[in-house]
N, C-alpha and C. Protein backbone atom coordinates (compact mmCIF):
# COMPACT_ATOMS: atom_id res chain seq x y z
N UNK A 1 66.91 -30.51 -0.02
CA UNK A 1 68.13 -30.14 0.64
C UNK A 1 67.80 -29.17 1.78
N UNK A 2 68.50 -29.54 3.00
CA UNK A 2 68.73 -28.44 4.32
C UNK A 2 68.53 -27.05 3.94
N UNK A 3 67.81 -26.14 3.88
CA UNK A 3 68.58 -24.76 3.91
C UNK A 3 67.79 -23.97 5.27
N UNK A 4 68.34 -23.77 6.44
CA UNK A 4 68.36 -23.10 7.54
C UNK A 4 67.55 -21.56 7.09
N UNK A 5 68.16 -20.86 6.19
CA UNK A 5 67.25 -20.01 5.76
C UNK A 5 65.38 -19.94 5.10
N UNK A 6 65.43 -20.97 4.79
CA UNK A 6 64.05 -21.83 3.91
C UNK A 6 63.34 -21.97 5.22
N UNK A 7 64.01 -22.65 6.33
CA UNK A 7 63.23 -22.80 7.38
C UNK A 7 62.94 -21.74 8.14
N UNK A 8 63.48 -21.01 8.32
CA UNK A 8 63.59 -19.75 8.99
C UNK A 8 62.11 -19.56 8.30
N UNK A 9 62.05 -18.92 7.23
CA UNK A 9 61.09 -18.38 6.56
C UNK A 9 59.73 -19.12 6.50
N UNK A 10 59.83 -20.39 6.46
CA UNK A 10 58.56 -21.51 6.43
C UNK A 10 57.89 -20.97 7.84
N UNK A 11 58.88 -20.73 8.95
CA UNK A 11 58.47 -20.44 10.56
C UNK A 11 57.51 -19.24 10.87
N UNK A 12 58.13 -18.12 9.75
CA UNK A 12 57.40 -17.12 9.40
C UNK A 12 56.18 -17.12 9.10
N UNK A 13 56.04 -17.69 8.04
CA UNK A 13 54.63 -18.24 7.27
C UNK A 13 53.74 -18.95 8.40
N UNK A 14 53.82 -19.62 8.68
CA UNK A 14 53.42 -20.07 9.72
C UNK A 14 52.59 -19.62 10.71
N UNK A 15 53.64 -18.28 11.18
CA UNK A 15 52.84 -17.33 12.52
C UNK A 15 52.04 -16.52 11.73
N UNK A 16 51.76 -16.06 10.32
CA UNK A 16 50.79 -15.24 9.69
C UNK A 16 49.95 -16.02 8.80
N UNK A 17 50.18 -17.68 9.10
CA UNK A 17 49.17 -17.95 8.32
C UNK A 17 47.67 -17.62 9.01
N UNK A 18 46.52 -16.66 8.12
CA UNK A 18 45.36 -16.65 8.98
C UNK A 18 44.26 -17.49 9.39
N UNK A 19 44.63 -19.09 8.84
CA UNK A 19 43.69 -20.34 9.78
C UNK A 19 44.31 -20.24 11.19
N UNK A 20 45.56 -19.76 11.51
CA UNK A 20 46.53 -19.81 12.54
C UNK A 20 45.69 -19.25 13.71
N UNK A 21 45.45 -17.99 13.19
CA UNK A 21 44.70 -16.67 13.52
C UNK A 21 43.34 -17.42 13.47
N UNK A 22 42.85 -17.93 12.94
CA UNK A 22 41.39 -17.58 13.40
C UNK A 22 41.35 -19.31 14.25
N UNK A 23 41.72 -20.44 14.62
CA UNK A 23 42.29 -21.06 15.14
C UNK A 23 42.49 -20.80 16.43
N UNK A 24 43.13 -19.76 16.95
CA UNK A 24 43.40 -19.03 18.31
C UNK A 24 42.03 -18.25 18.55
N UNK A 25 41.81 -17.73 17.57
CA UNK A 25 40.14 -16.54 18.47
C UNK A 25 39.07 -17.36 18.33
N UNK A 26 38.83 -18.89 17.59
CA UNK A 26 38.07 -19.91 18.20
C UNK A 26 37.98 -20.47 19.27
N UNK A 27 39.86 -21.02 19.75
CA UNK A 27 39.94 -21.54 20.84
C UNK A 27 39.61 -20.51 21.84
N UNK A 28 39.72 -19.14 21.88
CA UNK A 28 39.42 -18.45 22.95
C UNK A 28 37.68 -18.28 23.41
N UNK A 29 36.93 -18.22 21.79
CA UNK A 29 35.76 -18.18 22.04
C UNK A 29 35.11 -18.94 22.60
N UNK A 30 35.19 -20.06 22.48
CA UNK A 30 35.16 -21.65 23.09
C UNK A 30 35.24 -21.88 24.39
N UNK A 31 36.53 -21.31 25.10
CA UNK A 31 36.68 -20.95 26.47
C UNK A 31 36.00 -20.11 27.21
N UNK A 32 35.45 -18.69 26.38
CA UNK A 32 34.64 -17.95 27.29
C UNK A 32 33.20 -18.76 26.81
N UNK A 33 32.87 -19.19 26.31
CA UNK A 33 31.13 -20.06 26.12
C UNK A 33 31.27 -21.31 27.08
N UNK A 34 32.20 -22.11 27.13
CA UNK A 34 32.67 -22.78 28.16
C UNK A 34 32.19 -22.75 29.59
N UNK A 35 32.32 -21.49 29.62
CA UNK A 35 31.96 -21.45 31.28
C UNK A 35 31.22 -20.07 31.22
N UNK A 36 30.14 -19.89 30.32
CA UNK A 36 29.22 -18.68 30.14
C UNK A 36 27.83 -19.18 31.12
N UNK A 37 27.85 -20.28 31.69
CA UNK A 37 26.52 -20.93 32.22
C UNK A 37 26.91 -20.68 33.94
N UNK A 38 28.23 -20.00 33.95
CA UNK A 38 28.46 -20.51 35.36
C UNK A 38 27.85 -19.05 36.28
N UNK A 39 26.88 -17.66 35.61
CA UNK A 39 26.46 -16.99 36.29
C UNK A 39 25.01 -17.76 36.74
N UNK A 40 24.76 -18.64 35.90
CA UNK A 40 23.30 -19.34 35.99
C UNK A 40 23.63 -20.35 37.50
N UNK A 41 24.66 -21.01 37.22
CA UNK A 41 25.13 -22.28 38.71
C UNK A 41 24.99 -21.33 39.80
N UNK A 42 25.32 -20.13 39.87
CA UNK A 42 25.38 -19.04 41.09
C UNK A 42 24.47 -18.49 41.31
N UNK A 43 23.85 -18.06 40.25
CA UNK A 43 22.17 -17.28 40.63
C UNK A 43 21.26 -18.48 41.46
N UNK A 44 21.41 -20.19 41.05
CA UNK A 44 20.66 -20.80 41.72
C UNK A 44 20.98 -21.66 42.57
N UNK A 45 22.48 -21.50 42.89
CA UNK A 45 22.61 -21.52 43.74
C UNK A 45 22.48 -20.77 45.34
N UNK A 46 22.35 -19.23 45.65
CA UNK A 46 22.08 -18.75 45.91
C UNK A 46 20.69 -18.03 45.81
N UNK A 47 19.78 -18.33 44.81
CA UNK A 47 18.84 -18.24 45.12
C UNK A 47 17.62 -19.38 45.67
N UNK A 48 18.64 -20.14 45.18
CA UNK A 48 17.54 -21.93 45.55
C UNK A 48 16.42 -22.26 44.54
N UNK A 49 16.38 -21.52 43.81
CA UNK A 49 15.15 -21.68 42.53
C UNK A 49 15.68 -22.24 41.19
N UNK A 50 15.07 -22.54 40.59
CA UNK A 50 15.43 -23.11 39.43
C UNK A 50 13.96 -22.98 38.39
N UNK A 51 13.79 -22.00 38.92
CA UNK A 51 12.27 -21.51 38.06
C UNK A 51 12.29 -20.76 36.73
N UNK A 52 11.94 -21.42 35.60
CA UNK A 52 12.33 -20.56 34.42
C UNK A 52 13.49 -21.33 33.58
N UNK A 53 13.75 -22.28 34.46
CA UNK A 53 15.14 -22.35 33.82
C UNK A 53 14.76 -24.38 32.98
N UNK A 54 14.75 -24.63 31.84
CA UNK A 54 14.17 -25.63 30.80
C UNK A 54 15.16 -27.02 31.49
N UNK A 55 15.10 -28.11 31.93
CA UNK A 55 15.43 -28.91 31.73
C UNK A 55 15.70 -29.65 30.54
N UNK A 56 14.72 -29.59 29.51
CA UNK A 56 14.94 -30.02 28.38
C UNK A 56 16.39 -29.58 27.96
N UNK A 57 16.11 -28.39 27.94
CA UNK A 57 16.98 -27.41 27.28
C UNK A 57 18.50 -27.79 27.42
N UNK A 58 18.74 -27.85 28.65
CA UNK A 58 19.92 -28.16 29.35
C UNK A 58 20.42 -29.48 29.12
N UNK A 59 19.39 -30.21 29.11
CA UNK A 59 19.93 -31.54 28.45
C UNK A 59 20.36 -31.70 26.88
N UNK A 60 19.89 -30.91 26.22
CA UNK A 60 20.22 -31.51 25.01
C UNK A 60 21.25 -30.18 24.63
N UNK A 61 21.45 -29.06 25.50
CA UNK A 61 23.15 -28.66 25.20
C UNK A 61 24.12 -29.58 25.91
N UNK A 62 23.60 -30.42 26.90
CA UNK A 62 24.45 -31.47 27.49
C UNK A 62 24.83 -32.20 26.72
N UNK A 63 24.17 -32.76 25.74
CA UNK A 63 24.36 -33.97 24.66
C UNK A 63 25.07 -33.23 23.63
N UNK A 64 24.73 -31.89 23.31
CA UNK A 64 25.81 -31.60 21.86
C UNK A 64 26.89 -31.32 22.45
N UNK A 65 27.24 -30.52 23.79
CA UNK A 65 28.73 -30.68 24.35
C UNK A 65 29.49 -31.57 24.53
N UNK A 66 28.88 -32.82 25.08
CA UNK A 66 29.66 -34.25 25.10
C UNK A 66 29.83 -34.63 23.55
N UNK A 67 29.40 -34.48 22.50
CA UNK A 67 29.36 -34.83 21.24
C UNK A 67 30.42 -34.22 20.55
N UNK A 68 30.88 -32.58 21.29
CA UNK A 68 32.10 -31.97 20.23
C UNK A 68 33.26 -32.34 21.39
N UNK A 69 32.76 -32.69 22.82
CA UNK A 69 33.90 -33.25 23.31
C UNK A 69 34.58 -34.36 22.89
N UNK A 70 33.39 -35.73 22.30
CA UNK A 70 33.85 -36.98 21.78
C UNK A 70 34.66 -36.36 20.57
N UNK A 71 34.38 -35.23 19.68
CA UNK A 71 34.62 -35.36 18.63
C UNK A 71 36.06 -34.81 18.72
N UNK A 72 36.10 -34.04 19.87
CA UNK A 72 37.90 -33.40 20.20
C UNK A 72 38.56 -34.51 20.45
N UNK A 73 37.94 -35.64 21.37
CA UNK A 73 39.09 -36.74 21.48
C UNK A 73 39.41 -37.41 20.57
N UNK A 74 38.42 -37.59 19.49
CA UNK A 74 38.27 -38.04 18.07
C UNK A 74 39.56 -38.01 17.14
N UNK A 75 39.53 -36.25 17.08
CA UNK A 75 40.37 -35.78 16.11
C UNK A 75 41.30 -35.55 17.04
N UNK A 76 41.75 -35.65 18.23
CA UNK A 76 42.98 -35.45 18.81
C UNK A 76 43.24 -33.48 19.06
N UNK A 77 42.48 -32.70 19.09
CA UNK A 77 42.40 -31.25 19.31
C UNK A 77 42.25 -31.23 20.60
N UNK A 78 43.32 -31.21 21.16
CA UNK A 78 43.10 -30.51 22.79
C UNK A 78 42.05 -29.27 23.34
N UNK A 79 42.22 -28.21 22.12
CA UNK A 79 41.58 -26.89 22.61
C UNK A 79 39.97 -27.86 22.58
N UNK A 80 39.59 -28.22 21.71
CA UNK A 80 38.41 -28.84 21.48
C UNK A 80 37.72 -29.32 22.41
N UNK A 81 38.36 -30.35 22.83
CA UNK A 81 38.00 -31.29 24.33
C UNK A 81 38.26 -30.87 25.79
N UNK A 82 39.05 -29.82 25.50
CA UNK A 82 39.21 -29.16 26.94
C UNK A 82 38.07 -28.37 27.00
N UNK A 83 37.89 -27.74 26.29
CA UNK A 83 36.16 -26.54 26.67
C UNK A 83 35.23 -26.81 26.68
N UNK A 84 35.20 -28.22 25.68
CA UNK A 84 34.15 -28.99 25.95
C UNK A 84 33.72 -29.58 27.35
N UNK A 85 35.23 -29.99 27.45
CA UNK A 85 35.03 -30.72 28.99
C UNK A 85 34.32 -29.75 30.06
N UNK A 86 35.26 -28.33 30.02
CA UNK A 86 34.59 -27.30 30.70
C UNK A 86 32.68 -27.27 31.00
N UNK A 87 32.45 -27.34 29.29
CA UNK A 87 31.33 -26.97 28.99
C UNK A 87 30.12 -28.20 29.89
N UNK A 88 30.83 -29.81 29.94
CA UNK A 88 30.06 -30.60 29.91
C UNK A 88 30.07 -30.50 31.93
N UNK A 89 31.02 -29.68 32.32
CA UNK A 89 31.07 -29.67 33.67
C UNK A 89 30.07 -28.80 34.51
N UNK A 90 30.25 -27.48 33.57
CA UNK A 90 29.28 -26.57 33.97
C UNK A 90 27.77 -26.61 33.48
N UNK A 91 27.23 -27.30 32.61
CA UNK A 91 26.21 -27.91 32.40
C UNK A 91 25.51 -28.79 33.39
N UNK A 92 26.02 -29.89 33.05
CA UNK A 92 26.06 -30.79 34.22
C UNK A 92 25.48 -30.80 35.65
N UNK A 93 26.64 -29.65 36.48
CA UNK A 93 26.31 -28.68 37.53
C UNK A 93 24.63 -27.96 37.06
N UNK A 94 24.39 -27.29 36.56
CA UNK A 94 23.24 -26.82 36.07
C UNK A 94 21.76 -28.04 36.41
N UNK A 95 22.24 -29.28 35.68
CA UNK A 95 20.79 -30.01 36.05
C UNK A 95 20.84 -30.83 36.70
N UNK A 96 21.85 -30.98 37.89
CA UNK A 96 22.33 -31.61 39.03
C UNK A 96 21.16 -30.38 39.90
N UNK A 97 21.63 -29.10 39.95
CA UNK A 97 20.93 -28.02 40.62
C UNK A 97 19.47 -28.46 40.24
N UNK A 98 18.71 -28.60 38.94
CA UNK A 98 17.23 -28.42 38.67
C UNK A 98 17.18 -29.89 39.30
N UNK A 99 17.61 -30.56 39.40
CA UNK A 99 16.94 -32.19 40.13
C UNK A 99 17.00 -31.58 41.71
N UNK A 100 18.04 -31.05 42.20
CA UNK A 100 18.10 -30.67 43.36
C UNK A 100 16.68 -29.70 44.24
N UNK A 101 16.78 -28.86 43.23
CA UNK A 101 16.15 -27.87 43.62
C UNK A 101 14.81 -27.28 43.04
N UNK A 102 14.12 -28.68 42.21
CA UNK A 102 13.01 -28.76 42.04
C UNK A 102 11.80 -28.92 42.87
């Protein structure tokens, strides 16, 4: 049965459930790692070197980023596939630069 009050309260529960909470300071963490590579796109870009910096390396965070991106479109999680996407952009950029500027 309807009760407007029941719901009220379910709404409650809800905003303090703490998967809720930790749910949100994932998706945020996600976003700043996201685009944590993009002081690296600028240092070599402006410096023109790419010395030090692993190709390997870069490729195979390339491959596990596209992998939790597939897996956001997978399960249908927006936050998921959006930072991923981020992630697979600013990567990307990264060994676009080491082919470039090898």
């Amino acid at each position: 049965m309807y009760n407007p009050q029941n719901l009220h309260e379910c709404e409650i529960e809800k905003k303090r459930n703490p998967r809720r909470i930790v749910d949100g300071l994932m998706t945020a963490i996600g976003g700043v790692a996201s685009v944590s590579s993009i002081p690296q796109v600028i240092k070599i870009y402006e410096t023109g070197t790419v010395s030090g910096i692993s190709l390997t390396t870069q490729l195979v965070a390339l491959f596990a980023v596209c992998s939790w991106f597939l897996y956001g479109l997978y399960i249908h999680n927006k936050p998921l596939a959006i930072t991923s996407g981020l992630s697979i952009l600013v990567l990307a950029t990264v060994v676009v630069q080491i082919f470039i500027y090898q």
